[in-house]
C-alpha atoms as a PDB file:
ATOM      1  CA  UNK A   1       0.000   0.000   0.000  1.00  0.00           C
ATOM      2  CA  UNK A   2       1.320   3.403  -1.125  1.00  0.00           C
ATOM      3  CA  UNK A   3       1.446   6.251   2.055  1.00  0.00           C
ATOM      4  CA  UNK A   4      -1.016   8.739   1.095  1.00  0.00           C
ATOM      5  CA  UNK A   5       0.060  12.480   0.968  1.00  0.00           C
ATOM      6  CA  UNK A   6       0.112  15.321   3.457  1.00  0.00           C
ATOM      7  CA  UNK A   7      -1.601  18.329   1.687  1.00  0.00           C
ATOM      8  CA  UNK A   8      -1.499  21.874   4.022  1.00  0.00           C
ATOM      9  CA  UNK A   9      -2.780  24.935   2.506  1.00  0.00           C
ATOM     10  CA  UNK A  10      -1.359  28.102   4.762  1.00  0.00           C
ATOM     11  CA  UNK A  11      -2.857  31.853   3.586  1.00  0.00           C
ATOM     12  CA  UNK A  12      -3.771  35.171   5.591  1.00  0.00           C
ATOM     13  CA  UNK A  13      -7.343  35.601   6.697  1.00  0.00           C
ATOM     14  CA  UNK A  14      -9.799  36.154   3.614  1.00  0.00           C
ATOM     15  CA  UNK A  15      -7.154  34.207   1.666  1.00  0.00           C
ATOM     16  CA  UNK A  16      -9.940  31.502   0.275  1.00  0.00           C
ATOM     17  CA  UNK A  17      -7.970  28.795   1.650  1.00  0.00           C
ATOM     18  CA  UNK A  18     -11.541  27.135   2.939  1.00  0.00           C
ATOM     19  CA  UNK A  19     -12.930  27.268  -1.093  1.00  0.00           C
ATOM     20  CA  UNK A  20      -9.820  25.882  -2.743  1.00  0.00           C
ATOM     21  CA  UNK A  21      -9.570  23.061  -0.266  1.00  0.00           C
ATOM     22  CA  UNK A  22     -13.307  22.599  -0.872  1.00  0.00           C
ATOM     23  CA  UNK A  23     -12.906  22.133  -4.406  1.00  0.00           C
ATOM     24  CA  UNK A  24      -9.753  20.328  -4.445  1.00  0.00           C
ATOM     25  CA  UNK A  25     -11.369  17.517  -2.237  1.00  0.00           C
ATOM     26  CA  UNK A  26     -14.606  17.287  -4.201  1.00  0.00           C
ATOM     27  CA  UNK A  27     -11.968  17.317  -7.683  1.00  0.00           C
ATOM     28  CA  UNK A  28      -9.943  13.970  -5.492  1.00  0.00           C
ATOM     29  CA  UNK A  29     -12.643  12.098  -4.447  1.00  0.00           C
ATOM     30  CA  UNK A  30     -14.144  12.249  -8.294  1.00  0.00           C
ATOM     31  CA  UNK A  31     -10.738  10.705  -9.199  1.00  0.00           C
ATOM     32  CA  UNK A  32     -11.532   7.925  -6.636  1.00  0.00           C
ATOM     33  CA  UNK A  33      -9.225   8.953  -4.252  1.00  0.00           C
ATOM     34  CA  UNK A  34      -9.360   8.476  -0.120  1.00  0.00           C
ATOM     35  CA  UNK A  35      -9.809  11.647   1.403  1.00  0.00           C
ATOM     36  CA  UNK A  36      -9.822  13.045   4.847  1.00  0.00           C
ATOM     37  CA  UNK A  37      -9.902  16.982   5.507  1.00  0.00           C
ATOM     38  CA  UNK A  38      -8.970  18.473   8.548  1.00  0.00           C
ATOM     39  CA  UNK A  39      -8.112  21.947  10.422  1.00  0.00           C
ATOM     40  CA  UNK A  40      -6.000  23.530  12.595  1.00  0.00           C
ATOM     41  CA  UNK A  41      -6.034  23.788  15.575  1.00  0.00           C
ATOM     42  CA  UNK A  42      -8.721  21.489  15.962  1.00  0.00           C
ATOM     43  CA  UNK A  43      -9.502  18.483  14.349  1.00  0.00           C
ATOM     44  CA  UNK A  44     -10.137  15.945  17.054  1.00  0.00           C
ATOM     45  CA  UNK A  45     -12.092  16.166  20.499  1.00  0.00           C
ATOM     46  CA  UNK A  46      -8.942  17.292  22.350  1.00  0.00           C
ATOM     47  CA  UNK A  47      -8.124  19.635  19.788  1.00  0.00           C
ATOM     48  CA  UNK A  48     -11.085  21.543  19.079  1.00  0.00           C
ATOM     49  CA  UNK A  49     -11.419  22.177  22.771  1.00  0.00           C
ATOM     50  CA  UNK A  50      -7.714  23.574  22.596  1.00  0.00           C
ATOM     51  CA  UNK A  51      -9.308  25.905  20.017  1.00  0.00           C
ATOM     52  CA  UNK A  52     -11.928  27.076  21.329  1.00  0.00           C
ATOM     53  CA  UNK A  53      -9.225  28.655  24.457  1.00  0.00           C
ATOM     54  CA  UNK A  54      -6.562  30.180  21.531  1.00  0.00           C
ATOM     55  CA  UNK A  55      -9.694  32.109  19.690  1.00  0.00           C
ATOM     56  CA  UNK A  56     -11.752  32.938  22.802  1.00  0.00           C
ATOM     57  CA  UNK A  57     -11.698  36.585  22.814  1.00  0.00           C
ATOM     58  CA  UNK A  58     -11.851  36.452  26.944  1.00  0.00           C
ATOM     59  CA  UNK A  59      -8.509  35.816  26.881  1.00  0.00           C
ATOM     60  CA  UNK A  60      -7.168  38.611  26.266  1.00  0.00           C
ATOM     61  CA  UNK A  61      -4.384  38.189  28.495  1.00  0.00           C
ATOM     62  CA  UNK A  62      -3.254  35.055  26.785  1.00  0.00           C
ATOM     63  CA  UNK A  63       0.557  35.316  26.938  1.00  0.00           C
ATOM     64  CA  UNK A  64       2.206  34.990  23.517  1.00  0.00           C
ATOM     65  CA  UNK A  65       4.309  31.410  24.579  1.00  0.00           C
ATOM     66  CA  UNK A  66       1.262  29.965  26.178  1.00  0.00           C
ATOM     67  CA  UNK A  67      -0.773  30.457  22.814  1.00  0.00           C
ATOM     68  CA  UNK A  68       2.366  29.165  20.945  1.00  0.00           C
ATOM     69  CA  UNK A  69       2.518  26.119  23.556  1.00  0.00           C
ATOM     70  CA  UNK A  70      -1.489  25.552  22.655  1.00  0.00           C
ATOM     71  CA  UNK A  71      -1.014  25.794  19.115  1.00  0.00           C
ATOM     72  CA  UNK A  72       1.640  22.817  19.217  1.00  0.00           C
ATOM     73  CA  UNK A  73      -0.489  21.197  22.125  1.00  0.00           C
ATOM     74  CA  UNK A  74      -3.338  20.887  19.490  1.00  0.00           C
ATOM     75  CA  UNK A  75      -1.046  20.203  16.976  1.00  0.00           C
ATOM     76  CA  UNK A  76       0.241  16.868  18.757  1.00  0.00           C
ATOM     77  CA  UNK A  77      -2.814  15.315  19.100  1.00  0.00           C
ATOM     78  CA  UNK A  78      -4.251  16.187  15.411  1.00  0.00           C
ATOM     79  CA  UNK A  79      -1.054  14.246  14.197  1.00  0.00           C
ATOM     80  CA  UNK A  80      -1.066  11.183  16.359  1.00  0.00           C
ATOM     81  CA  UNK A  81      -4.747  11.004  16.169  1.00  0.00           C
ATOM     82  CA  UNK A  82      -6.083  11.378  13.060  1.00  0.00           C
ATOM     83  CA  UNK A  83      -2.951  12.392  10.216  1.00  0.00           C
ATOM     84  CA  UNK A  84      -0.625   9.640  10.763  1.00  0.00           C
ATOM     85  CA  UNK A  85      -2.926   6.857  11.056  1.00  0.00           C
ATOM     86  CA  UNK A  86      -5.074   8.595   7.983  1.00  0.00           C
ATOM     87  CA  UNK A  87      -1.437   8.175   6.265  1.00  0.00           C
ATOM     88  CA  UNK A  88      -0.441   4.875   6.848  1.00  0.00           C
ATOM     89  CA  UNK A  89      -3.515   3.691   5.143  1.00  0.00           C
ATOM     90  CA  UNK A  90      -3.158   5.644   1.691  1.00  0.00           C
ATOM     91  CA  UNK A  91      -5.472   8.564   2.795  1.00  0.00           C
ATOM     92  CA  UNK A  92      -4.582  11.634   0.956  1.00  0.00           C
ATOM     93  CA  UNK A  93      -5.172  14.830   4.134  1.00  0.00           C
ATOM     94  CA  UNK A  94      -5.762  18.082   3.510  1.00  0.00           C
ATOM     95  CA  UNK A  95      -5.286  20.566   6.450  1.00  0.00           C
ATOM     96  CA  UNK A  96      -6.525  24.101   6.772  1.00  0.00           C
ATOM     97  CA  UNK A  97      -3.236  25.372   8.391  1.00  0.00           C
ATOM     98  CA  UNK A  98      -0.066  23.284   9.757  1.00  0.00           C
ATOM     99  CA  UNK A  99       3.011  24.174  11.051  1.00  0.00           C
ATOM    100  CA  UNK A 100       3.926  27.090   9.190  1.00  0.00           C
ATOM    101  CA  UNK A 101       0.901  29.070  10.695  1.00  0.00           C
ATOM    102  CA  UNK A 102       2.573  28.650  13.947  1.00  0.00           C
ATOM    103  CA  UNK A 103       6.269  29.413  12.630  1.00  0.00           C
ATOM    104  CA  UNK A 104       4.245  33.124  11.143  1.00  0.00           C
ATOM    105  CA  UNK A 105       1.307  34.050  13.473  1.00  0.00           C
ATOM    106  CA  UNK A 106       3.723  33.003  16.880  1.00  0.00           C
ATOM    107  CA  UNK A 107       6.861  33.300  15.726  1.00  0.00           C
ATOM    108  CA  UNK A 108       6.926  36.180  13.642  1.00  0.00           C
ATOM    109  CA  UNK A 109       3.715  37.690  14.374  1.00  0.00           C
ATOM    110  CA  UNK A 110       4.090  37.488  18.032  1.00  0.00           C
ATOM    111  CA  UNK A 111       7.605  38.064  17.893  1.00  0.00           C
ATOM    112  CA  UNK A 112       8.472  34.655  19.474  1.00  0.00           C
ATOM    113  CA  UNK A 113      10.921  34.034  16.953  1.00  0.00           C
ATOM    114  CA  UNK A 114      10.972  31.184  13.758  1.00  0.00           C
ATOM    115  CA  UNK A 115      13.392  29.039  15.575  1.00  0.00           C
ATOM    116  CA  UNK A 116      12.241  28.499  18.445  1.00  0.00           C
ATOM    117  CA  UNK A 117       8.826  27.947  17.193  1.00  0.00           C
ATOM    118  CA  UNK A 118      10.616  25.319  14.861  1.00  0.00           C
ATOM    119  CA  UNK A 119      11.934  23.561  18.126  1.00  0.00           C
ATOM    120  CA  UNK A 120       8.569  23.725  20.282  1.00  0.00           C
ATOM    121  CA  UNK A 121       6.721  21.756  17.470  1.00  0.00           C
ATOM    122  CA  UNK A 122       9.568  19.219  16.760  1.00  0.00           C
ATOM    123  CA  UNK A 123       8.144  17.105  19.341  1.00  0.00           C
ATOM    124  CA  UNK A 124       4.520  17.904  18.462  1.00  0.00           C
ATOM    125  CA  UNK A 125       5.073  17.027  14.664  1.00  0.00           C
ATOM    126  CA  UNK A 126       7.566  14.385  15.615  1.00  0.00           C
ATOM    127  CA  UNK A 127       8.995  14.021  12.393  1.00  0.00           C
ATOM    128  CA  UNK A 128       6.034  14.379  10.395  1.00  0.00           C
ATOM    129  CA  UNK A 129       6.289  16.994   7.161  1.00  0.00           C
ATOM    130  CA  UNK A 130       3.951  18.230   4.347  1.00  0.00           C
ATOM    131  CA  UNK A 131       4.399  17.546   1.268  1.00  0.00           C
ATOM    132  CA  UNK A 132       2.955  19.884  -0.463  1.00  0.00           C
ATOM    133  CA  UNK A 133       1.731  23.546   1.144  1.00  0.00           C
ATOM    134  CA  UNK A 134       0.320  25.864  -0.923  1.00  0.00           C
ATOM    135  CA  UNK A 135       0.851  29.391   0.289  1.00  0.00           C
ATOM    136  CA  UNK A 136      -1.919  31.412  -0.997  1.00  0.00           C
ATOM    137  CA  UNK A 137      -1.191  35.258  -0.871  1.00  0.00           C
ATOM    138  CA  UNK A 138      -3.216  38.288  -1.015  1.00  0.00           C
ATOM    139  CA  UNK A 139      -2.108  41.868  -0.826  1.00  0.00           C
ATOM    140  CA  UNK A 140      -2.279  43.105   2.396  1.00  0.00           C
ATOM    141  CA  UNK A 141      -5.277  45.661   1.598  1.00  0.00           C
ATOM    142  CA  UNK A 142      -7.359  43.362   0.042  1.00  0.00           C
ATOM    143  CA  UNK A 143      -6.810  41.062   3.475  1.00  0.00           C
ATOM    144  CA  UNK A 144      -8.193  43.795   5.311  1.00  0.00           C
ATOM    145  CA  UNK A 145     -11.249  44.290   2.706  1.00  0.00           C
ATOM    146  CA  UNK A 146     -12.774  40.463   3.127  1.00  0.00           C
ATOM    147  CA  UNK A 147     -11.860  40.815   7.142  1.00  0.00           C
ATOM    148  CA  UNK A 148     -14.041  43.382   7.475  1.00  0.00           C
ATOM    149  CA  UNK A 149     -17.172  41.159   5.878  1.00  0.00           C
ATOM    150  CA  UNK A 150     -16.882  39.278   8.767  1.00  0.00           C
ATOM    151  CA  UNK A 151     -19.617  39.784  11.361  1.00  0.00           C
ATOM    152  CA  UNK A 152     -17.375  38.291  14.145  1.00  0.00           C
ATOM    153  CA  UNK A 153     -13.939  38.390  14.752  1.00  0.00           C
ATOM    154  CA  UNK A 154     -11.854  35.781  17.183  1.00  0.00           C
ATOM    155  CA  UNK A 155      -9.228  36.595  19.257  1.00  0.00           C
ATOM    156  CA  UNK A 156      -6.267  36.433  16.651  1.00  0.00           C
ATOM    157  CA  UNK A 157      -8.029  38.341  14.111  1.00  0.00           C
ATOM    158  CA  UNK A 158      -9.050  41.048  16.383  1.00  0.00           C
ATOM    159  CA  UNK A 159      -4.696  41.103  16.979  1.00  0.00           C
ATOM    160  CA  UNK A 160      -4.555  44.392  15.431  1.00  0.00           C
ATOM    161  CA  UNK A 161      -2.996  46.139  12.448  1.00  0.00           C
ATOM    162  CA  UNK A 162       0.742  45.998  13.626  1.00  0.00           C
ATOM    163  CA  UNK A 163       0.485  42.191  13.743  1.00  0.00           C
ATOM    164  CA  UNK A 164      -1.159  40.987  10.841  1.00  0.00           C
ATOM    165  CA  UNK A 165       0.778  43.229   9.166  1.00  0.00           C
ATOM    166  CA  UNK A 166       4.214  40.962  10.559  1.00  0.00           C
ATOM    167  CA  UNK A 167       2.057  38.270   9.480  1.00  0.00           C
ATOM    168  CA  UNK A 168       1.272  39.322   5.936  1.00  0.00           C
ATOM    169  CA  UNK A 169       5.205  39.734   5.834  1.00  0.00           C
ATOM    170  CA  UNK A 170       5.601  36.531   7.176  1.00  0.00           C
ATOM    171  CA  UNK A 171       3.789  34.735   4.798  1.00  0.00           C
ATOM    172  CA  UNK A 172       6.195  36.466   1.604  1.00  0.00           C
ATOM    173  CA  UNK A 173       9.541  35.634   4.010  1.00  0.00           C
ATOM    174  CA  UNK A 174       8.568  31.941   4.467  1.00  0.00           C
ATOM    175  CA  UNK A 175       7.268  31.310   1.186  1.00  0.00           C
ATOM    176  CA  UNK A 176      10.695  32.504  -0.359  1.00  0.00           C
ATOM    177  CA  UNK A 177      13.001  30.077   1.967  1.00  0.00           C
ATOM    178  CA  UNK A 178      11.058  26.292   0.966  1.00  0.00           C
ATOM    179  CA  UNK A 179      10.630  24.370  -1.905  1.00  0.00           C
ATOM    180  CA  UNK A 180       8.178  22.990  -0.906  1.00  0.00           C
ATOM    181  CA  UNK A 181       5.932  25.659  -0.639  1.00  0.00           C
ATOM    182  CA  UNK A 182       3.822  26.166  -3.610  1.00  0.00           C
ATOM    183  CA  UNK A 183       2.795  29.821  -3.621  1.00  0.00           C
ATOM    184  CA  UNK A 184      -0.602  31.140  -5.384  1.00  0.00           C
ATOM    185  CA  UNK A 185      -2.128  34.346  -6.327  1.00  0.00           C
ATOM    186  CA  UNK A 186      -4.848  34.296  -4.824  1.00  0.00           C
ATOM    187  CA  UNK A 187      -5.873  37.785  -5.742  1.00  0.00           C
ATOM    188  CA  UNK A 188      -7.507  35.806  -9.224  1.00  0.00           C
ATOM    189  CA  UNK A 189     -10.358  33.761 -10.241  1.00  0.00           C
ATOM    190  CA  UNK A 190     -11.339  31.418  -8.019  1.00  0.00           C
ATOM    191  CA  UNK A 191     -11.829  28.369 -10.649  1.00  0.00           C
ATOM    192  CA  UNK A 192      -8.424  29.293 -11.923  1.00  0.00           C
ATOM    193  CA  UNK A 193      -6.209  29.342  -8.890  1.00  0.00           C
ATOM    194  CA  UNK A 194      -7.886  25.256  -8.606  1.00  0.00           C
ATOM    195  CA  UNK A 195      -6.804  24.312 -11.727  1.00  0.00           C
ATOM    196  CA  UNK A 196      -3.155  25.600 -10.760  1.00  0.00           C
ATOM    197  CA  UNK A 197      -3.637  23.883  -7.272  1.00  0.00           C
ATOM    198  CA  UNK A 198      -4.948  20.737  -9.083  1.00  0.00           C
ATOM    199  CA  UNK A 199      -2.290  20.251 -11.703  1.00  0.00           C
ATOM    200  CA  UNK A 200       0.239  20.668  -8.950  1.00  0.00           C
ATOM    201  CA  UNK A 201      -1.292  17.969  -7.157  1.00  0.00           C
ATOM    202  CA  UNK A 202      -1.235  15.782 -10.076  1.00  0.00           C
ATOM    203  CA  UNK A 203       2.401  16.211 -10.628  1.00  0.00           C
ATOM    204  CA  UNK A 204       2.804  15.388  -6.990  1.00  0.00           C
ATOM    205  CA  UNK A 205       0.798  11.822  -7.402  1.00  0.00           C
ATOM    206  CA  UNK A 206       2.685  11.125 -10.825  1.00  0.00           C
ATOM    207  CA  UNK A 207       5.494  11.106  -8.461  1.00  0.00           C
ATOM    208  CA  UNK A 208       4.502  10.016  -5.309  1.00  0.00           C
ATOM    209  CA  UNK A 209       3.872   6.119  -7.109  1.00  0.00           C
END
C-alpha cells in the first residue's frame, strides 16, 4: 500500500484557503481517491477544545508562549490522532493550516521568533512533514477588505494592524526560503487558482507512485 500524501494549505485571513480546499477535495474524491480533511487547531475532540481557548476573545491576556505552547499542544494530538494513522492507510489529508501558521502568526507575528517555534513543534510534529503547502497570498489591503465582511472576529483576528501586518510579511519571508511551498495568487479567479492547485497535485501523485 502506497502512504497517502500530506496536503497543508497556509494563507492570511480572507485568503480563500476554505474554497480551494473545498474544491480540491470534491476534484480527489471524483478521481476515486481516499480523502480526509482536517483543520488547525482542531480536528479531534482534544483539539477543538484547545481551540476554542486560543480564539476565545476572553482571553485577552493570553501570553504569547502559552498560545504558541497551545497551538503545538493541538497540533500533537491532530497528528497522532487522526494524520498519521489517515497516512499509513493511503489517505490523501488536507489541512486548513499546519506548522507554518505557527512558525508566522507566533513566531513572527508574536515576535516569538521562527526558531524556536521550529523547536517547540519538533516534538509535536515528531517528524512528520507536508508535502505539499500551498501558500496562498493576497495583498495586504485586500486582506483587510474580506476581514471586514466578517460579522465576528476571534481573538487572533481582532490582533490588530501591527500584527497581521508581521504576518502578511511573514507569509512572503517563508514562502521565499522552501521548496516545498507552492505559492498562489490568490488575488484571481477562483476556478483558476484550482486548476493551478490541481495540476500541482497531479504532478505530486505522478510522483509520489
Amino acid at each position: 500500500m502506497t502512504k497517502g500524501l500530506l496536503i497543508t494549505f497556509e494563507g492570511p485571513d480572507g485568503s480563500g484557503k476554505s474554497t480551494q480546499i473545498g474544491l480540491l477535495k470534491e476534484y480527489l474524491t471524483s478521481k476515486g481517491y481516499n480523502i480526509l480533511c482536517t483543520r488547525e487547531p482542531g480536528g479531534t475532540e482534544i483539539s477543538e477544545k484547545i481551540r476554542e481557548i486560543i480564539l476565545d476573545n476572553k482571553n485577552s491576556n493570553m501570553a504569547d508562549m502559552c498560545e504558541a505552547l497551545l497551538y503545538a499542544a493541538s497540533r500533537a494530538q491532530l497528528v497522532n490522532e487522526v494524520i498519521k494513522p489517515a497516512l499509513e492507510k493511503g489517505t490523501m489529508v488536507i489541512c486548513d493550516r499546519f506548522v507554518e501558521s505557527s512558525i508566522i502568526y507566533q513566531g513572527i507575528g508574536r515576535g516569538l521568533g521562527v526558531e524556536r517555534i521550529r523547536g517547540i513543534n519538533e516534538a509535536a510534529l515528531d517528524g512528520l512533514k507536508a508535502d505539499v503547502t500551498f501558500m496562498l497570498t493576497i495583498p495586504y489591503d485586500e486582506g483587510l477588505r474580506r476581514k471586514s465582511k466578517q460579522r465576528t472576529l476571534d481573538r487572533l483576528e481582532n490582533g490588530g494592524d501591527d500584527f497581521h501586518k508581521r504576518v502578511f510579511e511573514g507569509y512572503r519571508e517563508l514562502a521565499e526560503s522552501r521548496d516545498t511551498i507552492k505559492v498562489v495568487d490568490a488575488n484571481r479567479d477562483i476556478e483558476l487558482i484550482h486548476k493551478d492547485i490541481a495540476h500541482t497535485i497531479e504532478e505530486l501523485i505522478a510522483n509520489h507512485k
